[in-house]
N, C-alpha and C. Protein backbone atom coordinates (compact mmCIF):
# COMPACT_ATOMS: atom_id res chain seq x y z
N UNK A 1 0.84 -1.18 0.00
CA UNK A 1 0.00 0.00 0.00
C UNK A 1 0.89 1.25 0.00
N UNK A 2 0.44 2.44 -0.80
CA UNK A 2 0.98 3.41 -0.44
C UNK A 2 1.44 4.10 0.26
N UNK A 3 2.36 4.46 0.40
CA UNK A 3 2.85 4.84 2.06
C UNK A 3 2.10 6.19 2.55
N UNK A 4 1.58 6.92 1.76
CA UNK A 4 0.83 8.66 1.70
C UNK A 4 -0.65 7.85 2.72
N UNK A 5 -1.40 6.96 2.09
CA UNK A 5 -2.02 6.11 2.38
C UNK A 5 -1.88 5.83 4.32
N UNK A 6 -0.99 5.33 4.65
CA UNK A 6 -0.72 5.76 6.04
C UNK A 6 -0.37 7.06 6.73
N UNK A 7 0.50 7.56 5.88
CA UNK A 7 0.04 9.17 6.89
C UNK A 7 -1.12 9.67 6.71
N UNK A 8 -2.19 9.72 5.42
CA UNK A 8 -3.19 10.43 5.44
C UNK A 8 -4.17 9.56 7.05
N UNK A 9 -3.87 8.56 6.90
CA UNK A 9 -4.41 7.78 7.63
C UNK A 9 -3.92 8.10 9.50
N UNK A 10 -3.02 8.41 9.67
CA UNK A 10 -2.31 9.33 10.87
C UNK A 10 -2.85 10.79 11.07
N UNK A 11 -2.33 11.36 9.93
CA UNK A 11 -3.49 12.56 10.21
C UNK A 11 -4.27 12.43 10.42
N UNK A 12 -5.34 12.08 9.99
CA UNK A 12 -6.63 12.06 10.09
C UNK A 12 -6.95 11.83 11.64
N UNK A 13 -6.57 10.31 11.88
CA UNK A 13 -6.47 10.31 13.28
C UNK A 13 -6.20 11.07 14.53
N UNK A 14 -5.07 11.99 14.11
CA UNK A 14 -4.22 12.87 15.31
C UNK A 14 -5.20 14.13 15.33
N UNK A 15 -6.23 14.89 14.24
CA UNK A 15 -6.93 15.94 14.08
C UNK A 15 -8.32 15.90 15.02
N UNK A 16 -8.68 14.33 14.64
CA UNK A 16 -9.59 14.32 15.30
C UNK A 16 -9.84 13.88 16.72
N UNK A 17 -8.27 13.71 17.35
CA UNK A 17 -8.12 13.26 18.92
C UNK A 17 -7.23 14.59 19.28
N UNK A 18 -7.19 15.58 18.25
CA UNK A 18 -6.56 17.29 18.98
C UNK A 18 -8.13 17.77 20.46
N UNK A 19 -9.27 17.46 19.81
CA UNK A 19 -10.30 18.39 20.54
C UNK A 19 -10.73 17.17 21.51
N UNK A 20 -10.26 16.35 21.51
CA UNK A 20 -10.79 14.97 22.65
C UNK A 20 -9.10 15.10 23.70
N UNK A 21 -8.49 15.35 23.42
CA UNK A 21 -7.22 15.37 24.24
C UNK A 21 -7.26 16.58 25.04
N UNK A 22 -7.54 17.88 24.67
CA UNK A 22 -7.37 19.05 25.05
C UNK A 22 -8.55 19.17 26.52
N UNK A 23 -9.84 18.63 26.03
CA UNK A 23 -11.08 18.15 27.12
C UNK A 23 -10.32 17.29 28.61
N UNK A 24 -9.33 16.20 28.53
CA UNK A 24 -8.77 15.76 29.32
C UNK A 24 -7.63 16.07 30.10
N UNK A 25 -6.78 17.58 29.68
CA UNK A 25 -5.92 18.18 30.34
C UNK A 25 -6.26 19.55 30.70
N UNK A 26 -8.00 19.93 30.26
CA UNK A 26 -8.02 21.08 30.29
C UNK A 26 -7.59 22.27 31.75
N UNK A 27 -8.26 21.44 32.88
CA UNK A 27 -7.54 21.65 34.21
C UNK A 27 -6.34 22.28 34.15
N UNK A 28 -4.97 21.32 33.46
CA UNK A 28 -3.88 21.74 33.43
C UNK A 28 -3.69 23.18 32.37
N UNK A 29 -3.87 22.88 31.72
CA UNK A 29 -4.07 24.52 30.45
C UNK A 29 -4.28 25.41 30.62
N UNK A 30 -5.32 25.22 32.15
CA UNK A 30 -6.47 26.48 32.68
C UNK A 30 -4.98 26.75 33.70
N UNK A 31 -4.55 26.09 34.49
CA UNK A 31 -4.06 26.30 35.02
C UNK A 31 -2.58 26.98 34.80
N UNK A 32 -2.25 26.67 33.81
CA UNK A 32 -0.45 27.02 33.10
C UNK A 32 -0.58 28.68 32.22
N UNK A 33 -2.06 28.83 32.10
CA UNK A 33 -2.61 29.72 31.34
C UNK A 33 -2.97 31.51 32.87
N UNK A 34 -3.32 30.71 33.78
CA UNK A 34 -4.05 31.50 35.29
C UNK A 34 -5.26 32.15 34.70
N UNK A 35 -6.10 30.84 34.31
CA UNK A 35 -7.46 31.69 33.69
C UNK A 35 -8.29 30.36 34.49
N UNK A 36 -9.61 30.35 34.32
CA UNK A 36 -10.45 29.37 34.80
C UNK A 36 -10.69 28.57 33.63
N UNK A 37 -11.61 26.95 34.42
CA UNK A 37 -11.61 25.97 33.17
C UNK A 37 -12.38 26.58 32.39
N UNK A 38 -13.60 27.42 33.02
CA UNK A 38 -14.14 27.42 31.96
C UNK A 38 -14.08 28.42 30.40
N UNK A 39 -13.35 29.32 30.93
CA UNK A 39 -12.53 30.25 30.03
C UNK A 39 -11.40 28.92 29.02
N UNK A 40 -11.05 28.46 29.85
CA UNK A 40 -9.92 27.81 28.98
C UNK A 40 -11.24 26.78 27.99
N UNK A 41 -12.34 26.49 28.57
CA UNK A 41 -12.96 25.02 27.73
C UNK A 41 -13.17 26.44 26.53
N UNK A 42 -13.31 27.48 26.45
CA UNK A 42 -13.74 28.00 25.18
C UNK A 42 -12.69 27.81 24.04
N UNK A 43 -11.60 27.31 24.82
CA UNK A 43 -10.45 26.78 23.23
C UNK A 43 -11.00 25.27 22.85
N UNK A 44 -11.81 24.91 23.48
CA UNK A 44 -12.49 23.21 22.63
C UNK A 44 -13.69 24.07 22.05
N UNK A 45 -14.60 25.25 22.13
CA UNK A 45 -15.39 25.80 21.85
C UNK A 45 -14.83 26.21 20.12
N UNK A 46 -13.81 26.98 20.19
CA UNK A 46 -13.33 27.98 19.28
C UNK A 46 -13.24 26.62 18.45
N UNK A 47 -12.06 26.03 18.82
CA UNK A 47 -11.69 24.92 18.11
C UNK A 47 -12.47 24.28 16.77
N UNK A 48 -13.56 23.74 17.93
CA UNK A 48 -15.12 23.51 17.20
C UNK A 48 -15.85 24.31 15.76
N UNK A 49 -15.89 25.50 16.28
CA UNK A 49 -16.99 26.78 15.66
C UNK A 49 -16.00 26.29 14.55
N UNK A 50 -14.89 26.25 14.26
CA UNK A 50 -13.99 27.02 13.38
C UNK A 50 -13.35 25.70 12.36
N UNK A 51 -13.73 24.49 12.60
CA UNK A 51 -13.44 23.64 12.32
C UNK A 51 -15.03 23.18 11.29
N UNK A 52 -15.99 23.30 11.88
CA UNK A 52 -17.20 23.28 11.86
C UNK A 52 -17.39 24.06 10.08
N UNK A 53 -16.88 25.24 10.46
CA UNK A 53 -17.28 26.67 9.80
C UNK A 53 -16.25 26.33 7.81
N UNK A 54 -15.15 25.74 8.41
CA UNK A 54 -13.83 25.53 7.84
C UNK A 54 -14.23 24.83 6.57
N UNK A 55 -14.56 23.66 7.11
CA UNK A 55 -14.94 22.06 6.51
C UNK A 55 -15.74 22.32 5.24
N UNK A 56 -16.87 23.05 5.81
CA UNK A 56 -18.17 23.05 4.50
C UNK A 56 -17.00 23.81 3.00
N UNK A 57 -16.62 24.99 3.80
CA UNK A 57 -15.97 26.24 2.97
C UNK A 57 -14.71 25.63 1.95
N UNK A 58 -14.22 24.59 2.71
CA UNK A 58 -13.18 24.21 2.05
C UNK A 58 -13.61 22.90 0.96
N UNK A 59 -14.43 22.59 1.40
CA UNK A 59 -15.29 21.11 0.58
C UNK A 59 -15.48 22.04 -0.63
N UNK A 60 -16.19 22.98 -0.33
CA UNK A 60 -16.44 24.30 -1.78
C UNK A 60 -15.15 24.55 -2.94
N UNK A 61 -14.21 24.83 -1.93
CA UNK A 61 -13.34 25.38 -2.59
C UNK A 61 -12.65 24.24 -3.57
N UNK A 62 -12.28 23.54 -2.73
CA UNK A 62 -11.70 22.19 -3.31
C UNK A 62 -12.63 21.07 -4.39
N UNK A 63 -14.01 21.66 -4.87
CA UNK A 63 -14.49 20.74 -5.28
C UNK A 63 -14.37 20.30 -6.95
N UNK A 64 -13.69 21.33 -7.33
CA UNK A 64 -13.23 21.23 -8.83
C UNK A 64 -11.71 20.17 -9.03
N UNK A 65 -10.99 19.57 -7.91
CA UNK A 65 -10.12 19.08 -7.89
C UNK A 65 -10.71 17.35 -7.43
N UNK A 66 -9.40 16.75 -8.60
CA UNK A 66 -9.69 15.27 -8.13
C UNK A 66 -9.82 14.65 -6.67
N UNK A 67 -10.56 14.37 -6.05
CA UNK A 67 -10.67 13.67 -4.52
C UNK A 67 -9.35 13.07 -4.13
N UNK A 68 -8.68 12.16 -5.27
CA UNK A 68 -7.85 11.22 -4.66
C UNK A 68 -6.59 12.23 -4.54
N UNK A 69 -6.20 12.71 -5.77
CA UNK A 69 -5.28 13.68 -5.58
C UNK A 69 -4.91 14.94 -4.72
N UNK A 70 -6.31 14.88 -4.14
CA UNK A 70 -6.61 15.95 -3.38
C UNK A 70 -6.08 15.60 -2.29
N UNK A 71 -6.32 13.94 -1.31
CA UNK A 71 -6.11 13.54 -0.66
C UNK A 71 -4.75 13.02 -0.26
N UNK A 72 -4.05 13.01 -1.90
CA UNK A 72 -2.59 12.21 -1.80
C UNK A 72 -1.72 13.14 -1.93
């Protein structure tokens, strides 16, 4: 198998355990930061909105280009 094939396959993975990882140290973040959790949970908030917002916009942009090539 292609080797692109496994990193796309790594990425993918590591992007979508960035906003599930950040939820489990947030305590510490809030804390290294001297803000409260809940100020700090608005970086899994932002994260979100903007990822959310990103996705559709870029599916747009990118849609005149081959998928696979797009991907590789």
């Amino acid at each position: 198998m292609d080797k692109r094939v496994y990193l796309l396959t790594i990425v993918s993975f590591v992007v979508g355990m960035v906003e599930l990882i950040i939820g489990g140290i947030l305590d510490i973040v809030a804390n290294d930061l001297n803000i409260s959790i809940g100020q700090a949970g608005l970086l899994i908030t932002i994260f979100s909105l903007v990822y959310a917002i990103a996705a559709p916009i870029l599916l747009i942009l990118t849609s005149g280009i081959e998928r696979k090539r797009l991907t590789l």
